[in-house]
C-alpha atoms as a PDB file:
ATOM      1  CA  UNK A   1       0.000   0.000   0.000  1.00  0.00           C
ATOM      2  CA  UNK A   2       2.892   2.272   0.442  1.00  0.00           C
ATOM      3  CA  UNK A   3       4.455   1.818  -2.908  1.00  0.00           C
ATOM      4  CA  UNK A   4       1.493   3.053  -4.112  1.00  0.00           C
ATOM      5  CA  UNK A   5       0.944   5.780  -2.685  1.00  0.00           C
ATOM      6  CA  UNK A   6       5.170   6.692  -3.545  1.00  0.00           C
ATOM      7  CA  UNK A   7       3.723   5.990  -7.134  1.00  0.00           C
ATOM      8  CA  UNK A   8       0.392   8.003  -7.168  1.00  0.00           C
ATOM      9  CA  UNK A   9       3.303  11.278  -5.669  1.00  0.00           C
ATOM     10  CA  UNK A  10       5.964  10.461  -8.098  1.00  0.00           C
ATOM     11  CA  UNK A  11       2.966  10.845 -11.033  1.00  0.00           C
ATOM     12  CA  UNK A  12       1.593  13.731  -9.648  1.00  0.00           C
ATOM     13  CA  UNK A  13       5.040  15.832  -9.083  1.00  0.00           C
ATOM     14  CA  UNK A  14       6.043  15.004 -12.373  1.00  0.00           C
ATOM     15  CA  UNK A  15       2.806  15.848 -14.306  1.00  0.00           C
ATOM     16  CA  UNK A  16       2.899  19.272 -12.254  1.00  0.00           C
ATOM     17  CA  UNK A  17       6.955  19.597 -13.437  1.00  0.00           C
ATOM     18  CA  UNK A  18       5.941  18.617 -17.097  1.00  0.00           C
ATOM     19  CA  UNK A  19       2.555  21.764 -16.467  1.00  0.00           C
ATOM     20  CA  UNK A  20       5.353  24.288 -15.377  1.00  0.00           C
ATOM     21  CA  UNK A  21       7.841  23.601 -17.600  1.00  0.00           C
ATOM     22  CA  UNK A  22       5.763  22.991 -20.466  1.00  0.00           C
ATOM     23  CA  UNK A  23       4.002  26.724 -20.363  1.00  0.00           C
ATOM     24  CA  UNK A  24       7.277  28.252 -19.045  1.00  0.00           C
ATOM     25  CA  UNK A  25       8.865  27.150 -22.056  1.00  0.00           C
ATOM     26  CA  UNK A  26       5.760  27.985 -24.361  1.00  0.00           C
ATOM     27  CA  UNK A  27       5.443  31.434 -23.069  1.00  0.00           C
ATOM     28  CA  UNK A  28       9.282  31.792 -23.783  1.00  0.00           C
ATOM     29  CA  UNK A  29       8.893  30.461 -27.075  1.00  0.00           C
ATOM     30  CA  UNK A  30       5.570  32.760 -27.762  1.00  0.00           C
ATOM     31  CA  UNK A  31       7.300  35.529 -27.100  1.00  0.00           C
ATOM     32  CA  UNK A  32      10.597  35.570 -28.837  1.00  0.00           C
ATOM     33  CA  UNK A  33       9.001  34.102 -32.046  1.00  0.00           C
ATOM     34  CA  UNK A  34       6.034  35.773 -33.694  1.00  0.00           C
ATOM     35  CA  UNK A  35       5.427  32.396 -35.836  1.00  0.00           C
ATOM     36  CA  UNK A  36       5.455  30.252 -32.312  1.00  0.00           C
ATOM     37  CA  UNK A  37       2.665  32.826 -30.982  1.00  0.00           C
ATOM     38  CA  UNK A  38      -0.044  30.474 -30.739  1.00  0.00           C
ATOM     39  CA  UNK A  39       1.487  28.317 -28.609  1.00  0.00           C
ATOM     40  CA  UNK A  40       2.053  30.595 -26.090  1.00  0.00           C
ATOM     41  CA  UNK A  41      -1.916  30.829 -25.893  1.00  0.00           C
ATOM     42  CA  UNK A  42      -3.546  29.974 -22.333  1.00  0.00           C
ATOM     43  CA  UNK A  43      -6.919  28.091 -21.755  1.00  0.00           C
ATOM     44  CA  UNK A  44      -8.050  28.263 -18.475  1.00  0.00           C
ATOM     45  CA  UNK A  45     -10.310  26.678 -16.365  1.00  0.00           C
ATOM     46  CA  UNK A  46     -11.413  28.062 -12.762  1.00  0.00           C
ATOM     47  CA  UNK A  47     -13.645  26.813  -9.954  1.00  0.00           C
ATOM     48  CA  UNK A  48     -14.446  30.162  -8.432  1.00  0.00           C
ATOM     49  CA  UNK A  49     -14.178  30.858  -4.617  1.00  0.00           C
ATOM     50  CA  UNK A  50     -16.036  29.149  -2.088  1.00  0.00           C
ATOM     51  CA  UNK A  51     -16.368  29.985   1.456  1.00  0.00           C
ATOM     52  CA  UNK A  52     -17.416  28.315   4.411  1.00  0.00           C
ATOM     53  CA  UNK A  53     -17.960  30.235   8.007  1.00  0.00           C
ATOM     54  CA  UNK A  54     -17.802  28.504  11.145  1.00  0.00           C
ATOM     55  CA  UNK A  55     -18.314  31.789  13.068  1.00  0.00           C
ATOM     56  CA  UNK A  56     -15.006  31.281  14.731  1.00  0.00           C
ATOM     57  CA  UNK A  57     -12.698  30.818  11.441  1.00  0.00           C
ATOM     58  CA  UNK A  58     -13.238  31.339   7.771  1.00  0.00           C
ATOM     59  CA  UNK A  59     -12.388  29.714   4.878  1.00  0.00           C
ATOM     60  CA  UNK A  60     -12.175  30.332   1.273  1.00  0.00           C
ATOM     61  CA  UNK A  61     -10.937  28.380  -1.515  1.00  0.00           C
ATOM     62  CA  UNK A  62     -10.577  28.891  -5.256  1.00  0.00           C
ATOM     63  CA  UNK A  63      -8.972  26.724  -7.813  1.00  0.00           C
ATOM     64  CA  UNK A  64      -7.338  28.243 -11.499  1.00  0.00           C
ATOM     65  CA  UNK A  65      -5.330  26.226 -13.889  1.00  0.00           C
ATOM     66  CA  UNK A  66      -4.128  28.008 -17.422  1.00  0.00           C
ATOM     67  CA  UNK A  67      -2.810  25.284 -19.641  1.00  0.00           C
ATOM     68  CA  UNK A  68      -0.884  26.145 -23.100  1.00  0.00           C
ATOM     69  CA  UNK A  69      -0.003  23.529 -25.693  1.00  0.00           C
ATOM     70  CA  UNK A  70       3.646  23.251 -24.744  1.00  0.00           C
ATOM     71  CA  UNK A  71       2.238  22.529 -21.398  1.00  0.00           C
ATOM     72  CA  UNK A  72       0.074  19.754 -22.425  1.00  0.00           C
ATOM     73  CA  UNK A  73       3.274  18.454 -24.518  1.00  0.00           C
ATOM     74  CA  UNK A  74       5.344  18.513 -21.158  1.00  0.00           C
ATOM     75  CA  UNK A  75       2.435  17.023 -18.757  1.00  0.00           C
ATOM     76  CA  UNK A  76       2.664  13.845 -21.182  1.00  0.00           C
ATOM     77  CA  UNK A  77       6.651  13.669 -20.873  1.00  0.00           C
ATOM     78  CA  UNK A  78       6.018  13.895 -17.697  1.00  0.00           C
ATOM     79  CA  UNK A  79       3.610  10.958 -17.927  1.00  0.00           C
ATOM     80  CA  UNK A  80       6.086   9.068 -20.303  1.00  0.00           C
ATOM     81  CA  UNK A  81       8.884   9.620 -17.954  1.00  0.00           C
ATOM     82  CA  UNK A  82       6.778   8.033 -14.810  1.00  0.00           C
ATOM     83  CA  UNK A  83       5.803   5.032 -17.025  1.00  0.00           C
ATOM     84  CA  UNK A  84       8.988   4.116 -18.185  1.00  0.00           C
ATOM     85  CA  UNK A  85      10.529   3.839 -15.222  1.00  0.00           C
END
């Protein structure tokens, strides 16, 4: 049960790493080279905030994620790289 759970972190820290790098690298590219512009384009997709109240503490919590192509490209390195090892 533990190796799994060392699996299920080692997938999601690389799939993040692949996300980062991925629209780092696109926004680089985007911007540097007028013909690589459209992969510098973001889609996003946000769960706006929700708050609950507990009259002692409050919380809120909102979740955004902008994804470019390059980032897509790098999550499934990412993928590729946890599956092949």
């Amino acid at each position: 049960m533990r190796r799994r759970t060392k699996e299920g972190v080692s997938l999601v820290i690389l799939l993040l790493a692949g996300l980062i790098l991925g629209n780092l690298l696109g926004e680089i590219l985007g911007s540097r080279f007028p013909v690589l512009a459209p992969l510098a384009e973001s889609r996003g997709i946000a769960l706006g905030p929700c708050s609950l109240d507990l009259m002692v503490i409050s919380l809120t919590l909102g979740l955004g994620l902008r994804v470019n192509l390059v980032g897509v490209v790098g999550a499934l390195v990412g993928i590729i790289l946890w599956w092949r090892r």
